[in-house]
C-alpha atoms as a PDB file:
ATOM      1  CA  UNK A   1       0.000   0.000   0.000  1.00  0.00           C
ATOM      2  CA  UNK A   2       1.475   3.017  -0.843  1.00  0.00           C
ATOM      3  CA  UNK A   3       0.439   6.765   0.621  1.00  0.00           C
ATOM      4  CA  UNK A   4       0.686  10.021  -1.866  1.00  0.00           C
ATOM      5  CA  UNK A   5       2.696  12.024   0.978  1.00  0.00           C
ATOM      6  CA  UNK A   6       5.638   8.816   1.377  1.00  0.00           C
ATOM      7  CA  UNK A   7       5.350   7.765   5.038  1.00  0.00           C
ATOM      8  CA  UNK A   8       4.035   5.163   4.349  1.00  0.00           C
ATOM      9  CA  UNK A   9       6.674   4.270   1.912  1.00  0.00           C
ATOM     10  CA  UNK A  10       9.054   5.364   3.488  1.00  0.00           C
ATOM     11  CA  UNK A  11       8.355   4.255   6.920  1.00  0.00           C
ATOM     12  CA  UNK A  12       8.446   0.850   5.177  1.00  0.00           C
ATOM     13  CA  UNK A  13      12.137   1.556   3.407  1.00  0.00           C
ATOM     14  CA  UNK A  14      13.550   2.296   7.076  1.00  0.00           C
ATOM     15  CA  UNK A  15      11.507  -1.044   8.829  1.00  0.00           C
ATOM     16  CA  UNK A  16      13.093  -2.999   5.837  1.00  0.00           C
ATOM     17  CA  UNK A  17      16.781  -1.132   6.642  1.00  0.00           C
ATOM     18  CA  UNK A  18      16.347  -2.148  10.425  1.00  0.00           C
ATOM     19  CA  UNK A  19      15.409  -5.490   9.991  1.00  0.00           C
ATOM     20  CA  UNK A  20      18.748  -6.263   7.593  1.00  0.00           C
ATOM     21  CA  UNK A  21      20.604  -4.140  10.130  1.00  0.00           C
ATOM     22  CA  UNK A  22      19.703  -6.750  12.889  1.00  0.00           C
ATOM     23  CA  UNK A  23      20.281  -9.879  11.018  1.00  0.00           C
ATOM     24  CA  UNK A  24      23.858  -9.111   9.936  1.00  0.00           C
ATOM     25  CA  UNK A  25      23.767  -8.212  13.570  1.00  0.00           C
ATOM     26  CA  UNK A  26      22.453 -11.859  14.251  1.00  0.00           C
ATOM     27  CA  UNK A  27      24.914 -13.354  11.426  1.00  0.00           C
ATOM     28  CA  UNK A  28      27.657 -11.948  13.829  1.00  0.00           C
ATOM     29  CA  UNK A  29      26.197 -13.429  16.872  1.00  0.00           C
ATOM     30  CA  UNK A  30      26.108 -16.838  14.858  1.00  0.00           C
ATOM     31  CA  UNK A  31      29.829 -16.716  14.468  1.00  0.00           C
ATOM     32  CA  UNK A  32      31.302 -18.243  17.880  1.00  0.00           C
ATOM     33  CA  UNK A  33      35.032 -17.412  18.765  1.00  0.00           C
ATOM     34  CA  UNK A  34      34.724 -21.067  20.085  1.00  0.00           C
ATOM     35  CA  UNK A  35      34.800 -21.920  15.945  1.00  0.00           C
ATOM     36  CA  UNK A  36      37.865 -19.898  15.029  1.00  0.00           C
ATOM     37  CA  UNK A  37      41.486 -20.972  15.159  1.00  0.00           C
ATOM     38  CA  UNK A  38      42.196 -18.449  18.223  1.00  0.00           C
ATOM     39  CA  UNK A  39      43.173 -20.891  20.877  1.00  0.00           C
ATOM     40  CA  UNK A  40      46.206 -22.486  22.196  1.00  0.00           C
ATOM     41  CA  UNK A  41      47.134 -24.949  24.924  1.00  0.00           C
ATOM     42  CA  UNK A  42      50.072 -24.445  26.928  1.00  0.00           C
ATOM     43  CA  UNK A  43      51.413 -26.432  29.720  1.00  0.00           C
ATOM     44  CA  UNK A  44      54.111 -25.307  32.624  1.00  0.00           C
ATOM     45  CA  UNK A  45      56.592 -25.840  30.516  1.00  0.00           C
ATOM     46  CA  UNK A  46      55.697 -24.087  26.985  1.00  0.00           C
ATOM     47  CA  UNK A  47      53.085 -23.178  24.299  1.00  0.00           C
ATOM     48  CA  UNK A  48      52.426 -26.804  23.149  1.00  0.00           C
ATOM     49  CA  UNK A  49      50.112 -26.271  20.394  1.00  0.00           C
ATOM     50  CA  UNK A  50      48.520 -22.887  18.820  1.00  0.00           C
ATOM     51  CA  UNK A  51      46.331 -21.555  16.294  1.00  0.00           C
ATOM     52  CA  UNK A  52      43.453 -24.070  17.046  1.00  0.00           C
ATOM     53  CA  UNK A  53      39.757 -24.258  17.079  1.00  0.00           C
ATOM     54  CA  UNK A  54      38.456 -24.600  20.591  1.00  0.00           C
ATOM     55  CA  UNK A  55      37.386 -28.362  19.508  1.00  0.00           C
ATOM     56  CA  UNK A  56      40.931 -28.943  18.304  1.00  0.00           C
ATOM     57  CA  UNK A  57      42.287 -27.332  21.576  1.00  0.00           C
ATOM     58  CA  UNK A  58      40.415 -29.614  23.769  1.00  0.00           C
ATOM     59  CA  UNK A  59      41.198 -32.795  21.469  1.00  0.00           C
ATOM     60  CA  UNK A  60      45.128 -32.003  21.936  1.00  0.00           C
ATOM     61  CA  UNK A  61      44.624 -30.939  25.816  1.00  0.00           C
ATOM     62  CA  UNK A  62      43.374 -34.820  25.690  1.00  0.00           C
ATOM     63  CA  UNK A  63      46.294 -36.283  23.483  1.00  0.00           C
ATOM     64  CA  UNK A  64      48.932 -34.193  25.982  1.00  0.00           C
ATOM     65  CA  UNK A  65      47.039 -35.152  29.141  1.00  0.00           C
ATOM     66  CA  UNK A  66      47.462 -38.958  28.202  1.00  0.00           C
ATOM     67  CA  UNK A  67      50.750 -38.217  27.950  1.00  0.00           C
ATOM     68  CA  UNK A  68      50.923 -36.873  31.538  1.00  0.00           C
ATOM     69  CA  UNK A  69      51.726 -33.501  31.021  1.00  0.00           C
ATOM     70  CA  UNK A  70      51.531 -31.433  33.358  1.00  0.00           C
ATOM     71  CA  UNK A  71      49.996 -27.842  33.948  1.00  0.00           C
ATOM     72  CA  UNK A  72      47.658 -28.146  30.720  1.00  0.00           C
ATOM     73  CA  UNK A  73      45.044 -24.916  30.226  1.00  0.00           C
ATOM     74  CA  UNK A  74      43.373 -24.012  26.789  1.00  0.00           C
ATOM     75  CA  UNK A  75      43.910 -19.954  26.147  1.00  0.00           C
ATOM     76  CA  UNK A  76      43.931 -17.797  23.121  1.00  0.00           C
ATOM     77  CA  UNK A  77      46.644 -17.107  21.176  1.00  0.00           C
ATOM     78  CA  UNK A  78      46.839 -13.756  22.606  1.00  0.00           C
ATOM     79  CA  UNK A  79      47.730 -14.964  25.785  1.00  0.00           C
ATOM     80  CA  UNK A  80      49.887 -17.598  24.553  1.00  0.00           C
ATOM     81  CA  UNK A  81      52.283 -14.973  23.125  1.00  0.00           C
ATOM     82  CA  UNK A  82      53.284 -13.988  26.347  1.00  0.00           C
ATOM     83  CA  UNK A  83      53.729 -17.434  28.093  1.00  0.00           C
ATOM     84  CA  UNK A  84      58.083 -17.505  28.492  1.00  0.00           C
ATOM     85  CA  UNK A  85      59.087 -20.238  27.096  1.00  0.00           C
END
């Protein structure tokens, strides 16, 4: 339905804008840091293992924990860059 003075029309242009502004807003959301290759694991002794997914992360923690080493923790990379080695 459109009006002869445009608020209607236009009203409807800035619903349309807000509604695409919120689901590239929700697109965002969708992306979990959890899924990007952020995360390291580092033990006492060193940075075992970086640039991982959280999954992969947890799946080394696993491999180096069977391997009893000690002092394990899953961190980002960030944080990994300033563990001394």
């Amino acid at each position: 339905m459109f009006s002869t003075c445009g608020k209607l029309v236009l009203g409807s242009y800035f619903l349309i804008k807000m509604a695409e502004s919120g689901s590239k807003k929700t697109e965002k959301r969708d992306e979990s840091e959890l899924d990007m290759p952020i995360w390291s694991v580092v033990s006492f002794d060193r940075c075992e293992a970086s640039g991982l997914t959280y999954s992969e992360a947890a799946q080394k923690l696993a491999e180096l924990d069977s391997q009893k080493v000690s002092g394990l923790c899953i961190i980002t990379d960030e944080a990994a860059s300033r563990v001394d080695a």
